[in-house]
Protein backbone atom coordinates (compact mmCIF):
# COMPACT_ATOMS: atom_id res chain seq x y z
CA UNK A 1 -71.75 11.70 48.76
CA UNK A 2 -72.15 15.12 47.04
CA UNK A 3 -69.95 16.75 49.31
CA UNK A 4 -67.30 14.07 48.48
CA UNK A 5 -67.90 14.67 44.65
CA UNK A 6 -67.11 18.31 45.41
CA UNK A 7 -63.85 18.09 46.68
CA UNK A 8 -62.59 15.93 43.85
CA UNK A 9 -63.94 18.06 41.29
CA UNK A 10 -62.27 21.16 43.25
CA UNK A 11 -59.31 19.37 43.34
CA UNK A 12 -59.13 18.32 39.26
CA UNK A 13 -59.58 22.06 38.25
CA UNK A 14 -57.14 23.48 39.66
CA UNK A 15 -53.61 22.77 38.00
CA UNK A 16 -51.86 20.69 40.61
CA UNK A 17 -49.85 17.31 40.83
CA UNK A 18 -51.09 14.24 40.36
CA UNK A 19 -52.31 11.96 43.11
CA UNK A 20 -50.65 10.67 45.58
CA UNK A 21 -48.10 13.04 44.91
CA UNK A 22 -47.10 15.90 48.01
CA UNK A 23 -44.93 18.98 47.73
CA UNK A 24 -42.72 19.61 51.02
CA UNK A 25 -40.88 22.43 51.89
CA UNK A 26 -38.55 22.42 54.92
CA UNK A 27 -35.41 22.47 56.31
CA UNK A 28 -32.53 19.47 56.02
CA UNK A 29 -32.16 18.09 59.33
CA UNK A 30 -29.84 15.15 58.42
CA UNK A 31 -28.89 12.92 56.06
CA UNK A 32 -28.12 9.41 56.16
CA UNK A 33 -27.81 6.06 53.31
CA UNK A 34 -29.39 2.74 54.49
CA UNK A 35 -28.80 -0.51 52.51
CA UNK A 36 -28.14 1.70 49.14
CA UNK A 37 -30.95 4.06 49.60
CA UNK A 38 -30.63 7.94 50.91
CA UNK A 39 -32.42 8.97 53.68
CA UNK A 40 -32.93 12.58 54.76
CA UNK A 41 -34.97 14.03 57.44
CA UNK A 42 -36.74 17.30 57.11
CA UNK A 43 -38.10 19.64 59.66
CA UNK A 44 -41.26 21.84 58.23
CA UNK A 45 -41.88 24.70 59.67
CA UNK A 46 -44.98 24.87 62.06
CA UNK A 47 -48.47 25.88 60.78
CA UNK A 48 -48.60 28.76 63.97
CA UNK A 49 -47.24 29.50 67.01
CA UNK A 50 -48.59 27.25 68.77
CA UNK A 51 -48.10 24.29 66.58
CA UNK A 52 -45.23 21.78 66.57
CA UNK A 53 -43.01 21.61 63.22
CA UNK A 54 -42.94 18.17 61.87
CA UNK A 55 -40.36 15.84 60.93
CA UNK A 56 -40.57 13.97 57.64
CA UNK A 57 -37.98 11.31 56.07
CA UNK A 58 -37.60 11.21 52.35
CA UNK A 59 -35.83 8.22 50.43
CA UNK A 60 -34.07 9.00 47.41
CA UNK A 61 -31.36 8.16 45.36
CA UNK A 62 -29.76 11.34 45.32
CA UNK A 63 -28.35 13.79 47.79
CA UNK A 64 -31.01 16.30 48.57
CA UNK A 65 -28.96 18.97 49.94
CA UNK A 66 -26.98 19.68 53.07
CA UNK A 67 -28.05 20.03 56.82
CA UNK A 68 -29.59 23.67 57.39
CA UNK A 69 -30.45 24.01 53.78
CA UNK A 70 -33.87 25.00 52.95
CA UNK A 71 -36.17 22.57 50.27
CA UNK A 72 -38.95 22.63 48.48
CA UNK A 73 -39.33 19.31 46.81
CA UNK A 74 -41.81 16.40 45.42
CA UNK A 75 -42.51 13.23 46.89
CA UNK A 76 -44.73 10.51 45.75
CA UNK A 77 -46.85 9.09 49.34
CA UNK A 78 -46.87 5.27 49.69
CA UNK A 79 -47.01 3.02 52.46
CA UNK A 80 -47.09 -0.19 53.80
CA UNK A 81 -48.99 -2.51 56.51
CA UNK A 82 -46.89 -4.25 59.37
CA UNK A 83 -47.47 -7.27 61.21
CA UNK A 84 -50.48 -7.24 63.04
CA UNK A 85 -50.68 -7.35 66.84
CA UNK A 86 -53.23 -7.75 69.94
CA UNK A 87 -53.87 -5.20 71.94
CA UNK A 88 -56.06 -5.34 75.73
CA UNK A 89 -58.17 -2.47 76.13
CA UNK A 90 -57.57 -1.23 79.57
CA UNK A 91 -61.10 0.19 80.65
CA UNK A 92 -63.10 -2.63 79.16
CA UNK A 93 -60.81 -5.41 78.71
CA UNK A 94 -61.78 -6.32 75.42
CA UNK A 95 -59.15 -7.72 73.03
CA UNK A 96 -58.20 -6.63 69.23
CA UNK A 97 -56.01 -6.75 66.53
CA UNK A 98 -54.16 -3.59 65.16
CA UNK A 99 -52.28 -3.47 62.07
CA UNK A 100 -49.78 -0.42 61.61
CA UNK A 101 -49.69 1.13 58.67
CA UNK A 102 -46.48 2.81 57.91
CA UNK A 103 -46.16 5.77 55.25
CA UNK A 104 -43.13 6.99 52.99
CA UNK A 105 -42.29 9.76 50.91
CA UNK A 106 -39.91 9.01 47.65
CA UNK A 107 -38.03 11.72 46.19
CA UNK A 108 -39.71 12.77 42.29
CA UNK A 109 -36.28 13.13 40.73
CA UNK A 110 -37.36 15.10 37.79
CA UNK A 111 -35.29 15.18 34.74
């Protein structure tokens, strides 16, 4: 529990964004609007060499920027549960339920 404590305290002293909130920096791989909202996919660079970039997709309101531009940006992390499902374990044969959780990233449009 201590060790837990620790990390939060760490965390409040230094001057950083509120919870929940993540800063992304990347490159604009696309850009798309769904049922009103803008979608854009960005491609972070990889941590090393031998790591694999990742992709993220940010909904906004607003254009972001144009493919092959580079970001930095502010999301706030939420997320949602799906509809659960049953799933057979191969090796043992046992039966259960997984519910997939899926995350998002909203654009902070500060003003």
């Amino acid at each position: 529990m201590a060790a837990a404590e620790n990390v939060v305290t760490s965390i409040k002293d230094k001057a950083a964004q509120a919870p929940m909130q993540v800063l992304i920096r990347g490159r604009i791989e696309s850009s798309s609007v769904h049922e009103g909202t803008r979608e854009t996919k960005i491609m972070t660079p990889a941590v090393d060499e031998f790591s694999r970039p990742q992709l993220l997709e940010v909904r906004s309101k607003i254009r972001i920027g144009e493919k092959g531009e580079l970001v930095t940006i502010k999301c706030q992390l939420g997320g949602y549960q799906r509809k659960a499902f049953q799933v057979k374990d191969k090796s043992t044969g046992e039966i259960r339920n997984v519910v997939p959780v899926e995350h998002t990233l909203d654009l902070i449009e500060e003003n």
